[in-house]
N, C-alpha and C. Protein backbone atom coordinates (compact mmCIF):
# COMPACT_ATOMS: atom_id res chain seq x y z
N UNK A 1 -4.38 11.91 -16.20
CA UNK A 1 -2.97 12.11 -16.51
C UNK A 1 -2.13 11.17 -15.65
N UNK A 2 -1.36 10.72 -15.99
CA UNK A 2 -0.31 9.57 -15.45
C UNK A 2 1.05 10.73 -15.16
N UNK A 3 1.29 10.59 -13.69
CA UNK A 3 2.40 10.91 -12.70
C UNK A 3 3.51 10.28 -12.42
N UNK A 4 4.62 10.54 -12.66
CA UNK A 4 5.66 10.28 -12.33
C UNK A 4 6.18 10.48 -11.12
N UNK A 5 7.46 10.14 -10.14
CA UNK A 5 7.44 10.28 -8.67
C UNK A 5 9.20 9.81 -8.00
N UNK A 6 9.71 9.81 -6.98
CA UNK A 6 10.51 8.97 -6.84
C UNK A 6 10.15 9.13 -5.49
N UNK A 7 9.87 7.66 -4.64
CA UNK A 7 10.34 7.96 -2.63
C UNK A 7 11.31 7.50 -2.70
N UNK A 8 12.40 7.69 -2.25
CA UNK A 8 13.90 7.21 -1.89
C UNK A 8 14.65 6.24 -2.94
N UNK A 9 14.20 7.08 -3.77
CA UNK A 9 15.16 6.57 -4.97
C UNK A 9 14.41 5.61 -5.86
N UNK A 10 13.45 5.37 -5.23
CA UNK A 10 12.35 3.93 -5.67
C UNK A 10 11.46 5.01 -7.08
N UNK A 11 11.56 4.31 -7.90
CA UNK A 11 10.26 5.30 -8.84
C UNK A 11 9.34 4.46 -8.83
N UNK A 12 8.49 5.64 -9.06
CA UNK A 12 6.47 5.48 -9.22
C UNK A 12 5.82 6.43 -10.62
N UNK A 13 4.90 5.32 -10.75
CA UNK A 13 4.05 5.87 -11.95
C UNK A 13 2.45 6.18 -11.19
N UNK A 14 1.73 6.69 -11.16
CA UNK A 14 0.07 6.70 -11.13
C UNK A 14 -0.07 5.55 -11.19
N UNK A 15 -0.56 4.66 -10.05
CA UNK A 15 -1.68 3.43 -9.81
C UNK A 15 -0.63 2.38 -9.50
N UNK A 16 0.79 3.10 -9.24
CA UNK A 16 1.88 1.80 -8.44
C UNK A 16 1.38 1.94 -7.31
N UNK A 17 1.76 0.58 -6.29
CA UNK A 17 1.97 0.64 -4.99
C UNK A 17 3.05 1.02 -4.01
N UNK A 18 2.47 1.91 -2.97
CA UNK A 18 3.97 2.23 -2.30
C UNK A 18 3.79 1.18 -1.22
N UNK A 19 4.10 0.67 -0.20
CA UNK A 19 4.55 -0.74 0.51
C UNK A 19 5.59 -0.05 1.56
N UNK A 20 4.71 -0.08 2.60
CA UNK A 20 5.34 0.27 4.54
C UNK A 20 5.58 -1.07 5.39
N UNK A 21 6.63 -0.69 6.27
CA UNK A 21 6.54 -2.21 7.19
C UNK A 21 5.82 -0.88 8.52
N UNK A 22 5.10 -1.17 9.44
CA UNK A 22 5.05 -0.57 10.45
C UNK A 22 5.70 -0.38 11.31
N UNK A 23 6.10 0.92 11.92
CA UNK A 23 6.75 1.00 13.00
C UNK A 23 8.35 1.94 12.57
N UNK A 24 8.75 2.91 13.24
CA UNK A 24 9.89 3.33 12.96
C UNK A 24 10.80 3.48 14.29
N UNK A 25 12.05 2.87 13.66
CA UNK A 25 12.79 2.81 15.26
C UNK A 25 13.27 3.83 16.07
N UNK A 26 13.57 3.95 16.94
CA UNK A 26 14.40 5.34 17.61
C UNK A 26 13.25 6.07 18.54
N UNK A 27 11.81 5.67 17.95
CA UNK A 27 10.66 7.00 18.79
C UNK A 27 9.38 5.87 18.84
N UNK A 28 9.14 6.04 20.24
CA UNK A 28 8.20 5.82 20.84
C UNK A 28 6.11 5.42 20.34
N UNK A 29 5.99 6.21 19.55
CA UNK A 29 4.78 5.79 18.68
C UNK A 29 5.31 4.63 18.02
N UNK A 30 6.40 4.54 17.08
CA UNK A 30 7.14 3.95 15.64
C UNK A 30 6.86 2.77 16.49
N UNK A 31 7.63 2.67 17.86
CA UNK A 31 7.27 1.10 18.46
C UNK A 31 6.52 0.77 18.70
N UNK A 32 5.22 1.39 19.03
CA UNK A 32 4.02 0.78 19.18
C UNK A 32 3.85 0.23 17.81
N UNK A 33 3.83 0.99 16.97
CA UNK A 33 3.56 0.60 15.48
C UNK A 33 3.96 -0.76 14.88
N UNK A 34 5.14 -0.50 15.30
CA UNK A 34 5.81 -2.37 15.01
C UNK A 34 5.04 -2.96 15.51
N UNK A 35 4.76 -2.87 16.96
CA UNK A 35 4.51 -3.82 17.13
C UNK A 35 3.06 -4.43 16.97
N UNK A 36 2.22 -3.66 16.36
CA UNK A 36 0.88 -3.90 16.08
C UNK A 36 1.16 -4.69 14.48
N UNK A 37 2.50 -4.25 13.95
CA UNK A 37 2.22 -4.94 12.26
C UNK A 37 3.18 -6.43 12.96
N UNK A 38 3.38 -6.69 13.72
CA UNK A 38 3.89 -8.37 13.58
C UNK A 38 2.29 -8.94 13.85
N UNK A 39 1.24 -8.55 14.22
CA UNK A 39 -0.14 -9.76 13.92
C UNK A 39 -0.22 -9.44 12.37
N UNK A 40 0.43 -8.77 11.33
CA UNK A 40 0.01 -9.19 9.97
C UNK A 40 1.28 -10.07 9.57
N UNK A 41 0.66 -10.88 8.95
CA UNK A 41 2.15 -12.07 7.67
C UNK A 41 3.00 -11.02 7.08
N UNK A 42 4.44 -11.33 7.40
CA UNK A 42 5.66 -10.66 5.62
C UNK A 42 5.71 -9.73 6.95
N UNK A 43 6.05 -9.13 6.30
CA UNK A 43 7.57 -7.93 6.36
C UNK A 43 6.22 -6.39 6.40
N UNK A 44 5.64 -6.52 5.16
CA UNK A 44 5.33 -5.85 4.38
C UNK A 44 3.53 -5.37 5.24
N UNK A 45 3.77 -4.15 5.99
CA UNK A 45 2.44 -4.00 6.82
C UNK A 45 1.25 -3.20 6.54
N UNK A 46 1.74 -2.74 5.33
CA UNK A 46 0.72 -1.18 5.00
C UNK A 46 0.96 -1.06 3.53
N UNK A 47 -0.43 -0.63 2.64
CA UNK A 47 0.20 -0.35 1.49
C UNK A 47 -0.48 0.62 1.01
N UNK A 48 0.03 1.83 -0.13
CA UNK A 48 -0.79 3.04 -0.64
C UNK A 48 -0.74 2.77 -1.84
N UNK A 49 -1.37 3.91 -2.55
CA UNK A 49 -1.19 4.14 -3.89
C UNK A 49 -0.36 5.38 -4.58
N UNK A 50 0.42 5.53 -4.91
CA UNK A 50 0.73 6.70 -5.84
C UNK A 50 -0.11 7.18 -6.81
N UNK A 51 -0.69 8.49 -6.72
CA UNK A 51 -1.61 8.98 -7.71
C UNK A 51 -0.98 10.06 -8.29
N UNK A 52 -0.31 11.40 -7.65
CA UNK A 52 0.28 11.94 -8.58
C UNK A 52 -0.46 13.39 -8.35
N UNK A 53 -0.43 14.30 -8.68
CA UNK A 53 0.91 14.81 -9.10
C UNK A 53 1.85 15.17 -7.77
N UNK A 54 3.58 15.08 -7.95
CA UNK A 54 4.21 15.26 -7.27
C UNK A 54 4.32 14.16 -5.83
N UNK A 55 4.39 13.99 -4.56
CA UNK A 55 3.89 13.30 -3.99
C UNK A 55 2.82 12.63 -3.31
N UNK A 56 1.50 13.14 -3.76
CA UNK A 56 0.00 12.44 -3.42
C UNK A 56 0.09 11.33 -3.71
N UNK A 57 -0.35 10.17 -2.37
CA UNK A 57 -0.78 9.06 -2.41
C UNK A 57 -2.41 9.03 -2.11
N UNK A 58 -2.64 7.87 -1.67
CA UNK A 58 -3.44 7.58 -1.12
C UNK A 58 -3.50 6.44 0.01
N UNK A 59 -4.63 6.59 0.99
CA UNK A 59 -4.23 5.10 1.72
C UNK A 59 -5.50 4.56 2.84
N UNK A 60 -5.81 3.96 3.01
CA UNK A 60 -7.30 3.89 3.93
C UNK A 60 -6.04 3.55 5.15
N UNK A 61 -6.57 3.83 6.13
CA UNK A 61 -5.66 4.24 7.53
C UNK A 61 -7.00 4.41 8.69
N UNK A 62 -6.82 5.01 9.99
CA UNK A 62 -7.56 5.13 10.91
C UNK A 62 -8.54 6.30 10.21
N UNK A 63 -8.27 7.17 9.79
CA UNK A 63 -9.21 8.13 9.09
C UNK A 63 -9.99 7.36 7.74
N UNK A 64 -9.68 6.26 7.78
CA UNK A 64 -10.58 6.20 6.30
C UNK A 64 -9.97 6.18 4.90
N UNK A 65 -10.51 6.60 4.10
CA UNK A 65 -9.70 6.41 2.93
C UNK A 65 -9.30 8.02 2.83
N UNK A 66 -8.19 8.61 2.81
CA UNK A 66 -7.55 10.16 2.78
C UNK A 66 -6.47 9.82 1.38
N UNK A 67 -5.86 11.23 1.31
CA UNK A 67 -4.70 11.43 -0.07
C UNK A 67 -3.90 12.14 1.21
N UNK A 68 -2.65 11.41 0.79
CA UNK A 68 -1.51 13.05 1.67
C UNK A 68 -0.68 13.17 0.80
N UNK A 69 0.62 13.76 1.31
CA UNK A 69 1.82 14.21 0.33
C UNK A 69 2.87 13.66 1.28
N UNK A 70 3.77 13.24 0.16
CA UNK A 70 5.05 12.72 0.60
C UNK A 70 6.15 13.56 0.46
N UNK A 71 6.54 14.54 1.18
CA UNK A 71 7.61 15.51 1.09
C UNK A 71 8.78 15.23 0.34
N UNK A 72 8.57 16.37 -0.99
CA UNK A 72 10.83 15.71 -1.19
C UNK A 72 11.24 14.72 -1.30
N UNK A 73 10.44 13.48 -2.07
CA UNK A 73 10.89 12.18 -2.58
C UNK A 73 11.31 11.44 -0.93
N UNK A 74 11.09 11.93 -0.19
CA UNK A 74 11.69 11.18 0.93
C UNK A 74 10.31 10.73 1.70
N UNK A 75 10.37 9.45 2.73
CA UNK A 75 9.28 8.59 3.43
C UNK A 75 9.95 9.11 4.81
N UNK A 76 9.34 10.18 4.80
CA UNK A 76 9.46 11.19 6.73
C UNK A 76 8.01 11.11 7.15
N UNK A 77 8.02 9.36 7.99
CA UNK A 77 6.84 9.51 8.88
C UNK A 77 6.67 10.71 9.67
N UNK A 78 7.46 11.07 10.04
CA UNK A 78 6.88 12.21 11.35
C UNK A 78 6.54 13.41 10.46
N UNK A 79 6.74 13.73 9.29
CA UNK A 79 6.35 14.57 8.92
C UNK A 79 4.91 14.49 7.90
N UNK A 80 4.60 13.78 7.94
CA UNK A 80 3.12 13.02 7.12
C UNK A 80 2.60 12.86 8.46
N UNK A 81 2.60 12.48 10.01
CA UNK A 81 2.06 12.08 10.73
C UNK A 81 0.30 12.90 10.87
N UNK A 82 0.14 14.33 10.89
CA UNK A 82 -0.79 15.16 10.61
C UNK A 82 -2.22 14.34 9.66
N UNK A 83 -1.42 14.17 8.55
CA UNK A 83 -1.52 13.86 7.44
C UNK A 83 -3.03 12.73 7.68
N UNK A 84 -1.69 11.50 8.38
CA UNK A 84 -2.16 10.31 7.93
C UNK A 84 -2.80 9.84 9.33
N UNK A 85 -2.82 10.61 10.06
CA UNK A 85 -3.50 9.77 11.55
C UNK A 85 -2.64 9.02 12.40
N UNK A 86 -1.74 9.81 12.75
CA UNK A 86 -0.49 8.95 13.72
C UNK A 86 -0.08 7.90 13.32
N UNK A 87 -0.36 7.49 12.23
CA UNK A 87 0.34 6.45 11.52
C UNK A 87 1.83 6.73 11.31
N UNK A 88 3.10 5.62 12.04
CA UNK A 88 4.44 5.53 11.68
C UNK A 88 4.93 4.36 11.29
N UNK A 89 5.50 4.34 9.89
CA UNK A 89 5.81 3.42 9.42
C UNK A 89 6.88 3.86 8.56
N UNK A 90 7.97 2.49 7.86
CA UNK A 90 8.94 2.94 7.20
C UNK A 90 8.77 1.97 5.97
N UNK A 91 9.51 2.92 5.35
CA UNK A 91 9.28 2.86 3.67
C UNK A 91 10.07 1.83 3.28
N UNK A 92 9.15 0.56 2.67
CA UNK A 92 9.80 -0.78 2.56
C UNK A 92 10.26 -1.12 0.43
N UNK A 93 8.79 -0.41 0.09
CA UNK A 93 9.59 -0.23 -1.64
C UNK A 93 8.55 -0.04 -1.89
N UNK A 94 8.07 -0.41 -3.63
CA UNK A 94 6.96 -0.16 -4.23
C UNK A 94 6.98 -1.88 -5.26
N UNK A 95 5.23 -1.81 -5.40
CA UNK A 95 5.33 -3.14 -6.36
C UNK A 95 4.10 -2.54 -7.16
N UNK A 96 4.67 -3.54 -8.66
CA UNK A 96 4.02 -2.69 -9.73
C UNK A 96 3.26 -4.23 -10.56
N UNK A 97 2.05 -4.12 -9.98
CA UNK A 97 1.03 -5.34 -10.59
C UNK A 97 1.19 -5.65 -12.36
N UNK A 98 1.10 -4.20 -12.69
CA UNK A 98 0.90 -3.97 -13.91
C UNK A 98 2.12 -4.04 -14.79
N UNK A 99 3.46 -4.56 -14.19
CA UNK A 99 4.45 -5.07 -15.08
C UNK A 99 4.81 -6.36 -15.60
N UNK A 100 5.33 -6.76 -16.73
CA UNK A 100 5.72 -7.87 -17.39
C UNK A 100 3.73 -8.27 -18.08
N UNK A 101 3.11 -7.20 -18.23
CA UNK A 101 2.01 -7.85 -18.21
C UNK A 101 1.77 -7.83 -20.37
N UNK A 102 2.63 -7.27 -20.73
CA UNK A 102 2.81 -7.14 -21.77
C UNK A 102 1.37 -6.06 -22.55
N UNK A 103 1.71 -5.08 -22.40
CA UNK A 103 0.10 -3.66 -22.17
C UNK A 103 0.63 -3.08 -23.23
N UNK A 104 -0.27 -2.62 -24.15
CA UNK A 104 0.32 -1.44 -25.20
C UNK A 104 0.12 -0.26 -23.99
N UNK A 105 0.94 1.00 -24.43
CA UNK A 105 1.20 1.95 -23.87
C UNK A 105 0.14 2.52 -23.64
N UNK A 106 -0.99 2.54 -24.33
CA UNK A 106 -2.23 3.15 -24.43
C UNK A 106 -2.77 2.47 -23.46
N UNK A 107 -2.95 1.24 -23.63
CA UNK A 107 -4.01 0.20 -22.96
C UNK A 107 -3.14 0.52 -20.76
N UNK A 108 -2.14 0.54 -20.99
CA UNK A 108 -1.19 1.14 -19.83
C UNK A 108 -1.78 2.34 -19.33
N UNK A 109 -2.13 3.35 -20.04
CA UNK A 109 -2.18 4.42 -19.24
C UNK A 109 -3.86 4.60 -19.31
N UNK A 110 -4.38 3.46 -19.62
CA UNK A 110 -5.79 3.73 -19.25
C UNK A 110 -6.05 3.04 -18.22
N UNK A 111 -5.56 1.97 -17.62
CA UNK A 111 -5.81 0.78 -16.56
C UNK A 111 -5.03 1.99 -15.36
N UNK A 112 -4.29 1.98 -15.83
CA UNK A 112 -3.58 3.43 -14.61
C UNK A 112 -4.51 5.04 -14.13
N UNK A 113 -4.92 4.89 -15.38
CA UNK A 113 -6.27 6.06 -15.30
C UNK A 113 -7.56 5.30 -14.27
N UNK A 114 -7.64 4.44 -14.57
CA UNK A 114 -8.99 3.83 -14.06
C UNK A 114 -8.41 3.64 -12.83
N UNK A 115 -7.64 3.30 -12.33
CA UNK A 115 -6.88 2.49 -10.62
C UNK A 115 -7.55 4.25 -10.19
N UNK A 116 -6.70 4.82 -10.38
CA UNK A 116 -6.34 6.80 -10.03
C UNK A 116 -8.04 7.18 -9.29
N UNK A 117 -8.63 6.54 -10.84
CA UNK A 117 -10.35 7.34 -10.50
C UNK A 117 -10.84 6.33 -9.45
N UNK A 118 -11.30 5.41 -9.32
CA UNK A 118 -11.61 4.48 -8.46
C UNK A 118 -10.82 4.95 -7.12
N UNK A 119 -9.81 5.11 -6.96
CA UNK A 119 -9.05 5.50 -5.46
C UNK A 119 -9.51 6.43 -5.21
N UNK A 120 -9.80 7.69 -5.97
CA UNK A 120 -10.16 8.79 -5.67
C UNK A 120 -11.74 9.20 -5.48
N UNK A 121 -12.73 7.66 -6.15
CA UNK A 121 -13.57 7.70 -5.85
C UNK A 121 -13.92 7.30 -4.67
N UNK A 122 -13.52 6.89 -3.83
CA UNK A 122 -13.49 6.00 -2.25
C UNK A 122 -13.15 6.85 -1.38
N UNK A 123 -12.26 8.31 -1.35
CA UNK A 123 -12.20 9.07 -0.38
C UNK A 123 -13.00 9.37 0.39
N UNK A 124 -12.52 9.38 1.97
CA UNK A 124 -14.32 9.84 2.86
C UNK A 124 -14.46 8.75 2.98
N UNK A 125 -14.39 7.70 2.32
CA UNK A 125 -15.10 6.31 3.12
C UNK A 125 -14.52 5.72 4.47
N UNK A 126 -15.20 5.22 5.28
CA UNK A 126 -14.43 4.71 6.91
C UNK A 126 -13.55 3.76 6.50
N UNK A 127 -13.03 3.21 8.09
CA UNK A 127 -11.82 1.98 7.96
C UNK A 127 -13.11 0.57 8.05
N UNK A 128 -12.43 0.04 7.13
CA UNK A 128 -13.31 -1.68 7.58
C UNK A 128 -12.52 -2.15 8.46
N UNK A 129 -13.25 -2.52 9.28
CA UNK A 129 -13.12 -3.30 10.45
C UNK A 129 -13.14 -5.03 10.13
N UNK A 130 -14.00 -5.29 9.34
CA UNK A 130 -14.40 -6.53 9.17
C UNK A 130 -13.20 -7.08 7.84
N UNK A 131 -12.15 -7.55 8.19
CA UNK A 131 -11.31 -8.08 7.13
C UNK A 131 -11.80 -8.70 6.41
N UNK A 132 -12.08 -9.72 6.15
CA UNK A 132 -12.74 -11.14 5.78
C UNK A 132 -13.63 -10.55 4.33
N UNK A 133 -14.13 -9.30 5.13
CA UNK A 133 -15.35 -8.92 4.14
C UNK A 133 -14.46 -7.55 2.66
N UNK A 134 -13.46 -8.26 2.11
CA UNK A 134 -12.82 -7.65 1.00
C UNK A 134 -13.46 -7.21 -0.15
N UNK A 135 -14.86 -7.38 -0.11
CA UNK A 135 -15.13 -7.35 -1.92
C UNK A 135 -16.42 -5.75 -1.46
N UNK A 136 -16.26 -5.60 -0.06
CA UNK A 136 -17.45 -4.12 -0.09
C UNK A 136 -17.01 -3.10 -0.39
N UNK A 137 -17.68 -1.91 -1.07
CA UNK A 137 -17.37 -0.81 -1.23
C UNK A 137 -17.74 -0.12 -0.56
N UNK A 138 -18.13 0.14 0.70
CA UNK A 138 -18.41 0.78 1.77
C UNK A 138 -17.58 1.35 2.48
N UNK A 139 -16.21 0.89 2.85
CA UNK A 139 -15.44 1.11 4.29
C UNK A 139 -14.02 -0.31 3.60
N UNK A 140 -13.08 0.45 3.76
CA UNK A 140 -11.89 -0.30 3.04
C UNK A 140 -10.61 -0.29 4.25
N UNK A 141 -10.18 -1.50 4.21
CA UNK A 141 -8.38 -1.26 4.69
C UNK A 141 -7.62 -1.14 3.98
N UNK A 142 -6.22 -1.23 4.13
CA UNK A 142 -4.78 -0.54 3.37
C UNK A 142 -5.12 -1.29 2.22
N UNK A 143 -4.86 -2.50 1.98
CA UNK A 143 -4.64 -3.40 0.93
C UNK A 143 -6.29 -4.10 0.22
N UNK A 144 -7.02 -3.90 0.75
CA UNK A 144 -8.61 -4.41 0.11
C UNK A 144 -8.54 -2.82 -0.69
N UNK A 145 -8.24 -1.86 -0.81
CA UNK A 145 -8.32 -0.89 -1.15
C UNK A 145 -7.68 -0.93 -2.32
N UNK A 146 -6.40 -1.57 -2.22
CA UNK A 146 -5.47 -1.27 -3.30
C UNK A 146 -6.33 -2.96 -4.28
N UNK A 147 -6.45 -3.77 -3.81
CA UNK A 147 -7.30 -5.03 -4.39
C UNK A 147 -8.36 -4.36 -5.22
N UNK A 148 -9.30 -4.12 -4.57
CA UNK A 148 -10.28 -3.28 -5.36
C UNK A 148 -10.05 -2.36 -6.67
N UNK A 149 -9.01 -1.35 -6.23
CA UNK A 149 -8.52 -0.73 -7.85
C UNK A 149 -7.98 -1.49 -8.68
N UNK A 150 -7.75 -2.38 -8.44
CA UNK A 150 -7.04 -3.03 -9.51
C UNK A 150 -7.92 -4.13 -9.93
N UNK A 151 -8.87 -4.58 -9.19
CA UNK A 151 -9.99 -5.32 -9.99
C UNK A 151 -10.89 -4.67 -10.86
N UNK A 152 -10.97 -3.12 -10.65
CA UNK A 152 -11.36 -2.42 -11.63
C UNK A 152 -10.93 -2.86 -13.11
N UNK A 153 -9.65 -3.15 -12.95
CA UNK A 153 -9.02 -3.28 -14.16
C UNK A 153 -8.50 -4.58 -14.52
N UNK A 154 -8.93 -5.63 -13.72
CA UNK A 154 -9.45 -7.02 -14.50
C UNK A 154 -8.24 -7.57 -13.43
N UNK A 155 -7.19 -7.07 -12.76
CA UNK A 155 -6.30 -7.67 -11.85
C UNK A 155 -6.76 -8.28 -10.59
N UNK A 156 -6.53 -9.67 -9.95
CA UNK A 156 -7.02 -9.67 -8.55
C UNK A 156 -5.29 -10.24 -7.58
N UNK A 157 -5.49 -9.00 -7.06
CA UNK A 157 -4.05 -9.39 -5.69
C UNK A 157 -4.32 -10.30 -4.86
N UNK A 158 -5.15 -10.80 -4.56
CA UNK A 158 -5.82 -11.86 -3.94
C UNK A 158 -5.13 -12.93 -3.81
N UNK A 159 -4.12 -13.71 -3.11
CA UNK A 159 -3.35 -14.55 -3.67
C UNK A 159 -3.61 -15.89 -2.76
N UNK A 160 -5.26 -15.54 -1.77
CA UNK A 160 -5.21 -16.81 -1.06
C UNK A 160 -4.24 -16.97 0.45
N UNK A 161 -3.44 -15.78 0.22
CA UNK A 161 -2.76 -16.03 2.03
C UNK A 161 -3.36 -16.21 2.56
N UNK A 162 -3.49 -16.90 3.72
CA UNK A 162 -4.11 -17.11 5.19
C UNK A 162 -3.08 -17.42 5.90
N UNK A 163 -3.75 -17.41 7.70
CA UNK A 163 -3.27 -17.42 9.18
C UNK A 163 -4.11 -19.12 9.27
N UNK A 164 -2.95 -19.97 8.76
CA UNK A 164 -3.45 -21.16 9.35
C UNK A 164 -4.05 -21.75 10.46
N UNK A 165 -4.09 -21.52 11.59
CA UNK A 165 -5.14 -21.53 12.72
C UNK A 165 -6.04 -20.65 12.44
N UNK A 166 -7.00 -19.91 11.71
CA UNK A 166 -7.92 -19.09 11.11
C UNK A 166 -8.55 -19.22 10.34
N UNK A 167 -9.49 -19.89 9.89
CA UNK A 167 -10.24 -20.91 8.92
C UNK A 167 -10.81 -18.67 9.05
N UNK A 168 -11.12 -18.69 7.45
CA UNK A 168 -11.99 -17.80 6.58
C UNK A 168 -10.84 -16.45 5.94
N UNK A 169 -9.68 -16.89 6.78
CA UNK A 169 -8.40 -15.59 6.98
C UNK A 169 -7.73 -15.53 5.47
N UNK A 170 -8.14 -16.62 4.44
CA UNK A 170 -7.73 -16.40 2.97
C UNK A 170 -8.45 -15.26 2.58
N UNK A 171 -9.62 -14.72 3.02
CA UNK A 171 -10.38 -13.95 2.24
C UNK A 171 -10.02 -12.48 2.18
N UNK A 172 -9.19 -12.45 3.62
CA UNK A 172 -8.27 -11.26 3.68
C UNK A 172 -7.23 -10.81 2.50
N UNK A 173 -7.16 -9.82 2.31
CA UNK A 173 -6.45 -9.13 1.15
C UNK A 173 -5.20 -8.73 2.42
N UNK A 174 -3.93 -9.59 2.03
CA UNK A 174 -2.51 -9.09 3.10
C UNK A 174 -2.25 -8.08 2.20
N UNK A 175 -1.00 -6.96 3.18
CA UNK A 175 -0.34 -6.52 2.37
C UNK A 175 1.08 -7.04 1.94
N UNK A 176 1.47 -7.83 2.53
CA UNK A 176 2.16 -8.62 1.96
C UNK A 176 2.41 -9.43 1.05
N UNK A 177 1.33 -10.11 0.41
CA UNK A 177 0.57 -10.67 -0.86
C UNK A 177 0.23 -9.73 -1.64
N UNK A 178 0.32 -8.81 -1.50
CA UNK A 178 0.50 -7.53 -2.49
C UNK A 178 1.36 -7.04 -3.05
N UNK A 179 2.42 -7.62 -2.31
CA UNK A 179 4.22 -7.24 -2.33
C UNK A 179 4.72 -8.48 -2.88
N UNK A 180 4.19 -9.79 -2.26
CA UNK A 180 5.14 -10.87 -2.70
C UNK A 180 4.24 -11.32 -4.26
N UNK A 181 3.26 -11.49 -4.68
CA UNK A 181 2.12 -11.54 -5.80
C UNK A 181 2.80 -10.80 -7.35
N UNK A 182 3.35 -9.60 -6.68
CA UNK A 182 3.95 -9.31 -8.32
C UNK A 182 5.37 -8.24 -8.42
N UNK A 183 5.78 -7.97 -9.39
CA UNK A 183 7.10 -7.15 -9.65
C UNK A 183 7.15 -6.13 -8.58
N UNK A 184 8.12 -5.88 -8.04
CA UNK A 184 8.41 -5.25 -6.82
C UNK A 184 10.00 -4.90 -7.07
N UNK A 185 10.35 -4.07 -6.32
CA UNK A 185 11.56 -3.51 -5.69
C UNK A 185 11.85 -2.84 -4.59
N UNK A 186 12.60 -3.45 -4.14
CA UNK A 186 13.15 -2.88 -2.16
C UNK A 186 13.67 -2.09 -2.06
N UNK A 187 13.45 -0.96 -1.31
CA UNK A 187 14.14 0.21 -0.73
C UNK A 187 15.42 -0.41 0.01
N UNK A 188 16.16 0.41 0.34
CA UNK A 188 17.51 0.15 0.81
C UNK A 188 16.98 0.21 2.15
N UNK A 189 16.31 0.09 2.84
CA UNK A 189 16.13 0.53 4.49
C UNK A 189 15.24 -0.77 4.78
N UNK A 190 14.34 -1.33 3.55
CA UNK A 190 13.67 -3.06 3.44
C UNK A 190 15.14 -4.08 3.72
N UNK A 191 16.21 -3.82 2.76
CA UNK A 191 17.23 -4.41 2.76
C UNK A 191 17.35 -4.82 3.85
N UNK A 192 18.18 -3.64 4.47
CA UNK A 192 18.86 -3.73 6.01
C UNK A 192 17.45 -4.57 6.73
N UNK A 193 16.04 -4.57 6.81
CA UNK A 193 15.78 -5.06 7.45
C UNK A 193 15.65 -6.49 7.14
N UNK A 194 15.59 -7.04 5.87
CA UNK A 194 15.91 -8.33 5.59
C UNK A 194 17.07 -8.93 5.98
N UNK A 195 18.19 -7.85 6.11
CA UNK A 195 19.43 -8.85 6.28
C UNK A 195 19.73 -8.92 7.90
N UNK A 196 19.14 -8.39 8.71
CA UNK A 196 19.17 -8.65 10.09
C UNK A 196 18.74 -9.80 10.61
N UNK A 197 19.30 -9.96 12.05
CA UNK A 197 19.13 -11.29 12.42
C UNK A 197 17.62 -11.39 13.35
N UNK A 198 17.00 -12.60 13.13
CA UNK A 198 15.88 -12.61 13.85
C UNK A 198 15.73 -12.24 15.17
């Protein structure tokens, strides 16, 4: 069944991406957090899936691959913190691979069916450690995770980023290349952080 959703005004269907920058300001973890997502490229540091119903995502994190709930359409790290493994991060938007792709409605809510089962088949699995190594089904990070469901369904997010002093670092799945790669929309709190000064 295909889920409907809104985080902060942003809507989600089953097998969109939701898209975190790390780190939330004002409290003490949130800054550590930042400051661990400036060694990734973009803005854009963490990414889940919307599966549905109501607010269940999904997300490979320090626990592995888990589902939590997103309270009340709203992105309240501290209140997911339980959840997700001291993970604090703020809610940057959602990007939707599967638009402008021109899909009959049918053919739509089966590629969305298939992302759903595949995510949900990976729960319980550890964190990969080994970036580079994107194509195992063993042990996944944020965004090789979300890569993977969607190669299920013939899509590859893969867009070739690399850390130019890093010869093999294309093979990494960013989450940022997940965000900048296809149709997207910014939360109002991404905004403000785009329009600030360096």
């Amino acid at each position: 069944m295909i889920h409907t959703y809104q985080i902060e005004g942003i809507p989600l269907q089953t097998g969109d991406i939701v898209c975190t920058m790390n780190g939330k300001p004002d409290i003490l973890p949130g800054e550590f957090w930042r400051l661990v997502g400036r060694l990734v490229p973009g803005d854009v540091d963490h990414v889940a899936i919307y599966l549905g119903p109501g607010g269940r995502c999904a997300e490979a994190g320090a626990r592995g691959v888990i589902t939590f709930n997103v309270p009340g359409e709203r992105w309240e790290t501290e209140a997911m913190v339980r959840q997700r493994g001291l993970l604090f991060d703020t809610f940057y938007g959602a990007a939707y691979p599967l638009d402008g792709l021109d899909l009959t409605e049918e053919d739509e809510r089966q590629m969305r069916a298939a992302i759903a089962a595949y995510i949900l088949a990976q729960v319980g699995k550890p964190y990969n450690l080994n970036f580079p190594n994107s194509d195992t089904d063993e042990a996944f990070y944020c965004s090789q995770l979300v890569y993977k469901a969607y190669a299920q369904v013939g899509i590859d997010l893969n867009t070739g980023l690399s850390i130019e002093q890093l010869p093999g670092t294309n093979r990494i799945v960013y989450p940022q290349e997940i965000w900048s790669g296809c149709s997207h929309r910014a939360a109002d709190t991404a905004r403000h952080i785009q329009d600030r000064p360096a």
